[in-house]
C-alpha atoms as a PDB file:
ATOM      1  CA  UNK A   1     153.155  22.808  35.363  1.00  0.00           C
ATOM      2  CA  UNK A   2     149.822  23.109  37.136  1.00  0.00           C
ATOM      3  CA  UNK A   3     150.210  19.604  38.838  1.00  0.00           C
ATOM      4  CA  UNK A   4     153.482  20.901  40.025  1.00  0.00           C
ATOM      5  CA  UNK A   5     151.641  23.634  42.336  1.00  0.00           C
ATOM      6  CA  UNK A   6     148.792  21.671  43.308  1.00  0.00           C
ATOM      7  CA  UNK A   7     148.429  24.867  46.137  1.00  0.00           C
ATOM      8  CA  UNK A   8     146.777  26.886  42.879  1.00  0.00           C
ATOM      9  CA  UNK A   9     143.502  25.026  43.411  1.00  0.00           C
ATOM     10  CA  UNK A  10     142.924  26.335  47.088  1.00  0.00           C
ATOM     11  CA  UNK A  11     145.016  29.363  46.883  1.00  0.00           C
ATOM     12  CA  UNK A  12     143.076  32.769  47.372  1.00  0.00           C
ATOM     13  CA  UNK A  13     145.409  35.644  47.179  1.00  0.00           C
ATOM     14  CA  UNK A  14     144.575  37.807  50.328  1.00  0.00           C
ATOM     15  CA  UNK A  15     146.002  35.414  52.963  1.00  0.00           C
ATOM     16  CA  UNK A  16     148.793  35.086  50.808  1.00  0.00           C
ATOM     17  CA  UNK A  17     149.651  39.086  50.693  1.00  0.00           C
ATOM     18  CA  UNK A  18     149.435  38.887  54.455  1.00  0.00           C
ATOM     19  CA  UNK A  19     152.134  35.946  54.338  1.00  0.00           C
ATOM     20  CA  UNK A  20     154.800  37.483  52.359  1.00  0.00           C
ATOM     21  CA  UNK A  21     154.405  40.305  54.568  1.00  0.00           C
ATOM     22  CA  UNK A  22     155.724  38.588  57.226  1.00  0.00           C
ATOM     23  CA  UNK A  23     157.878  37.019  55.150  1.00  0.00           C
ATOM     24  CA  UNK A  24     159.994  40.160  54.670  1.00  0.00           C
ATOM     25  CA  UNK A  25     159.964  41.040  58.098  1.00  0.00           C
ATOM     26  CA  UNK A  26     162.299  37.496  58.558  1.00  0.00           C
ATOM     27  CA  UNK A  27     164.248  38.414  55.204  1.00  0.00           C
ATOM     28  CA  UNK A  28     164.498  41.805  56.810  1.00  0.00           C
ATOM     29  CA  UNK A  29     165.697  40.567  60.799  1.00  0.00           C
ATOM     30  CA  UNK A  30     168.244  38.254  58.533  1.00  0.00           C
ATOM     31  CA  UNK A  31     169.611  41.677  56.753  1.00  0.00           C
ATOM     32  CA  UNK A  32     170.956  43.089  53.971  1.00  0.00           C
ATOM     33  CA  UNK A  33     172.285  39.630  52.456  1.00  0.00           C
ATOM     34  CA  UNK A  34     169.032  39.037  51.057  1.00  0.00           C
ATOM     35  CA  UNK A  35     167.929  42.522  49.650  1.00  0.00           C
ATOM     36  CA  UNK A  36     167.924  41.105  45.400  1.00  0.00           C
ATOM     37  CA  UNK A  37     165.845  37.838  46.473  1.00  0.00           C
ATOM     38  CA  UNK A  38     163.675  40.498  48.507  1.00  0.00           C
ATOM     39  CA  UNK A  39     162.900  43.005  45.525  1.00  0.00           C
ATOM     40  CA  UNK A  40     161.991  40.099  43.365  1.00  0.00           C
ATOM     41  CA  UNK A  41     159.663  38.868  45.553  1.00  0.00           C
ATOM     42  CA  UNK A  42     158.124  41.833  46.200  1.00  0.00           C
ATOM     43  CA  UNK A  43     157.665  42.894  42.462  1.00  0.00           C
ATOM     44  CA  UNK A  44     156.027  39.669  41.820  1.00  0.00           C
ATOM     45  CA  UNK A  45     153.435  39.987  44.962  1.00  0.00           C
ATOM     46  CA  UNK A  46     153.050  43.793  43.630  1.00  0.00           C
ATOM     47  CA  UNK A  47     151.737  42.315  40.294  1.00  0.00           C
ATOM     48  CA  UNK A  48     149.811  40.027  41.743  1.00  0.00           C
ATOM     49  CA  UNK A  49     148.641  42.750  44.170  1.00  0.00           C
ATOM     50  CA  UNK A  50     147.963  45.321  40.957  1.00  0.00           C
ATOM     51  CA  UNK A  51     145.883  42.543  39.392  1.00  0.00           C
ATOM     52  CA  UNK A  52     143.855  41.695  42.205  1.00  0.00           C
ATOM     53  CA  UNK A  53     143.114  45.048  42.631  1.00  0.00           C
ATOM     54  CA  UNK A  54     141.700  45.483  39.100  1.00  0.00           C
ATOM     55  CA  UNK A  55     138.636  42.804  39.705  1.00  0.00           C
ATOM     56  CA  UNK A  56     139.002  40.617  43.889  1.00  0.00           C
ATOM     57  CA  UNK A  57     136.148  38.680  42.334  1.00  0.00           C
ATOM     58  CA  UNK A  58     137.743  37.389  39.223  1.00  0.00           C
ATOM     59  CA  UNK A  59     141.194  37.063  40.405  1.00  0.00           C
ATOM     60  CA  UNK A  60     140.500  35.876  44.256  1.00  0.00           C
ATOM     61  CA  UNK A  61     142.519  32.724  43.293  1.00  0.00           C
ATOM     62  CA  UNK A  62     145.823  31.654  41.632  1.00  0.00           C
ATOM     63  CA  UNK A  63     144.479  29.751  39.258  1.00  0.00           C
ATOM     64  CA  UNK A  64     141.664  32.003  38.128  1.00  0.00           C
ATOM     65  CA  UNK A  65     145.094  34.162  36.965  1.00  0.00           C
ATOM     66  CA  UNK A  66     147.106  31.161  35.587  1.00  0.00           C
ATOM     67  CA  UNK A  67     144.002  29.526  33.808  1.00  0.00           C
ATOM     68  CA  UNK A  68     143.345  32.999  31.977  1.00  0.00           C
ATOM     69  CA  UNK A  69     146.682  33.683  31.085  1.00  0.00           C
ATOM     70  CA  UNK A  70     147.096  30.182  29.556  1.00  0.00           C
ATOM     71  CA  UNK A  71     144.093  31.113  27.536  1.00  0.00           C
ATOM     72  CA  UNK A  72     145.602  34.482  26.038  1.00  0.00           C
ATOM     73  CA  UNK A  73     148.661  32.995  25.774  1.00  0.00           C
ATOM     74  CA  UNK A  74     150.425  35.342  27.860  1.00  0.00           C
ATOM     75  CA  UNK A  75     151.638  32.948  30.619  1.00  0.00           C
ATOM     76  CA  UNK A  76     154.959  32.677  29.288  1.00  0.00           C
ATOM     77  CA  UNK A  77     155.646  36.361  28.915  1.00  0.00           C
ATOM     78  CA  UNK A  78     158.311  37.955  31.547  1.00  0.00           C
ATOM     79  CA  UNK A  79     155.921  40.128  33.295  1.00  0.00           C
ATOM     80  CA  UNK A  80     153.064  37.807  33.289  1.00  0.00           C
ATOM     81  CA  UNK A  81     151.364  37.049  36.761  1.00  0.00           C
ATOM     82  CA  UNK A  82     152.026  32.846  35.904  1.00  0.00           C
ATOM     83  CA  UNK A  83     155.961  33.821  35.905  1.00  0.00           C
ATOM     84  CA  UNK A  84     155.619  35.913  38.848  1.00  0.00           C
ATOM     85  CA  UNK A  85     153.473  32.629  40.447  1.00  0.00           C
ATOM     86  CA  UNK A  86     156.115  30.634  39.612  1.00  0.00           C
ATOM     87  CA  UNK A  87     159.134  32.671  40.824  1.00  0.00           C
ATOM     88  CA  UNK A  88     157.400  33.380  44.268  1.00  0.00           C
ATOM     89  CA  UNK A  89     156.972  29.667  44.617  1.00  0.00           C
ATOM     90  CA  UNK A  90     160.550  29.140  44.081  1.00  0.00           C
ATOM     91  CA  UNK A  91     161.794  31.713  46.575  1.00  0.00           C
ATOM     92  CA  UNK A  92     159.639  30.302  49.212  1.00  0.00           C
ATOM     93  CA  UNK A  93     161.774  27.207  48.667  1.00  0.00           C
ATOM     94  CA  UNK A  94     164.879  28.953  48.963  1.00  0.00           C
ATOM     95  CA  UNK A  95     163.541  30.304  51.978  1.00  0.00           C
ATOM     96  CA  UNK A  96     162.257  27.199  53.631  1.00  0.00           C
ATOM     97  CA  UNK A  97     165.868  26.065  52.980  1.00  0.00           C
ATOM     98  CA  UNK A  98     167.970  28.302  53.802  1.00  0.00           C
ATOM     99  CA  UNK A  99     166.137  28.687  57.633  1.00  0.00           C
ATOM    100  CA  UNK A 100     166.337  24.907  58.021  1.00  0.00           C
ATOM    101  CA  UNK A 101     169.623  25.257  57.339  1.00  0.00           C
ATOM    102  CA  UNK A 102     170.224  27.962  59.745  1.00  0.00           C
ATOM    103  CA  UNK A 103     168.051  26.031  62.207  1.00  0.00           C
ATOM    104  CA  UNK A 104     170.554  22.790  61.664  1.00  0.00           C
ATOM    105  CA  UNK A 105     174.058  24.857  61.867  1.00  0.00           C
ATOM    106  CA  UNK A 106     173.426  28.279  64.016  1.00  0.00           C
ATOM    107  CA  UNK A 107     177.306  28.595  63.849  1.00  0.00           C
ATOM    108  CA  UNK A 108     177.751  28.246  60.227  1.00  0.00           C
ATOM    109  CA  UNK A 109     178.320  31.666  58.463  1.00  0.00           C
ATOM    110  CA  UNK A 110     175.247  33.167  56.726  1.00  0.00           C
ATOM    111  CA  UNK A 111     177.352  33.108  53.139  1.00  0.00           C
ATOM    112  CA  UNK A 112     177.820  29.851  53.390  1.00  0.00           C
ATOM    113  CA  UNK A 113     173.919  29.121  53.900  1.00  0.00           C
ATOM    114  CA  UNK A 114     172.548  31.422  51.376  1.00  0.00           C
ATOM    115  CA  UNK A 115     175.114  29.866  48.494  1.00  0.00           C
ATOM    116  CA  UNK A 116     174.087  26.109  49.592  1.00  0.00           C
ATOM    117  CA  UNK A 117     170.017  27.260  49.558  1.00  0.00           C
ATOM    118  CA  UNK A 118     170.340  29.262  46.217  1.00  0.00           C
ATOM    119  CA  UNK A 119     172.562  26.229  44.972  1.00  0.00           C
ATOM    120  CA  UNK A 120     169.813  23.893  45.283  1.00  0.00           C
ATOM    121  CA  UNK A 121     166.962  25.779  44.678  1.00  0.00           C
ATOM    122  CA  UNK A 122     167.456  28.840  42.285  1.00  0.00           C
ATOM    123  CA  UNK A 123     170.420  28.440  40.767  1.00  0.00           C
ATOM    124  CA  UNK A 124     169.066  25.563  38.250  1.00  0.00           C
ATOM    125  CA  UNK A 125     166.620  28.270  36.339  1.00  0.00           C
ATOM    126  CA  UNK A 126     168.898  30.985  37.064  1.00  0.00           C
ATOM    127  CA  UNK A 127     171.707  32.507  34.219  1.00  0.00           C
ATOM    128  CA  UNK A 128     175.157  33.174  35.308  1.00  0.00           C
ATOM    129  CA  UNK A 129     174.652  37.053  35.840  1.00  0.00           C
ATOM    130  CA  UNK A 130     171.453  36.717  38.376  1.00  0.00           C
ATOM    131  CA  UNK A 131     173.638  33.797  40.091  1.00  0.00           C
ATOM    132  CA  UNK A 132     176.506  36.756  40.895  1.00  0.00           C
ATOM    133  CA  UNK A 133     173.413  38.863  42.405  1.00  0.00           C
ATOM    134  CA  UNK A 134     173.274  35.527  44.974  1.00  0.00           C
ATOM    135  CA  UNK A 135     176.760  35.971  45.889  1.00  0.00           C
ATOM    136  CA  UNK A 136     177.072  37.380  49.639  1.00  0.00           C
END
């Protein structure tokens, strides 16, 4: 896992609450297609946010969060900060693909784009009822 998301070494979590916020000002100009993948992202950055909040000092990094969590054993949980790591890394690949595929094919309709990016990035660790939550 952690050699996966090599970013956790050099990852300090302010500059990265001041990146998703401008990430949901593009999910936002692209509309109301993307509201679900929106909310998820930011409930994950709000527990991140929440925890950062409790102590900057301790938890200025990603991995300060994912290395303690390992060592309670609570990185696996559903609402753990690790999960909500992990999820926020894979929406920022559905993201990156679904604008290079709107940079590619302008004229291609939006449904079309969002299926093909969710297809190959979320849909593997997704079950069949959050895959119908994709669905434009």
């Amino acid at each position: 896992f952690l050699q996966s998301y090599s970013v956790l070494n050099h990852s300090l979590l302010s500059p990265l609450f001041s990146l998703y916020a401008l990430f949901f000002a593009v999910k936002d100009a692209i509309g109301p297609t993307l509201l679900v993948l929106r909310q998820d992202i930011q409930q994950n950055v709000q527990r991140l946010q929440d925890l950062h909040a409790r102590d900057t000092s301790k938890y200025a990094g990603l991995m300060e969060i994912v290395m303690e969590e390992m060592e309670e054993g609570t990185s696996k949980k559903t609402n753990s900060c690790t999960r909500a790591i992990i999820w926020l890394a894979r929406s920022v690949n559905f993201s990156i693909c679904l604008l290079e595929r709107l940079v590619k094919n302008p004229e291609s309709s939006l449904q079309e784009m969002v299926e093909e990016a969710y297809e190959s990035t979320l849909k593997p660790f997704h079950g069949w009822i959050s895959s119908a939550a994709y669905r434009v």
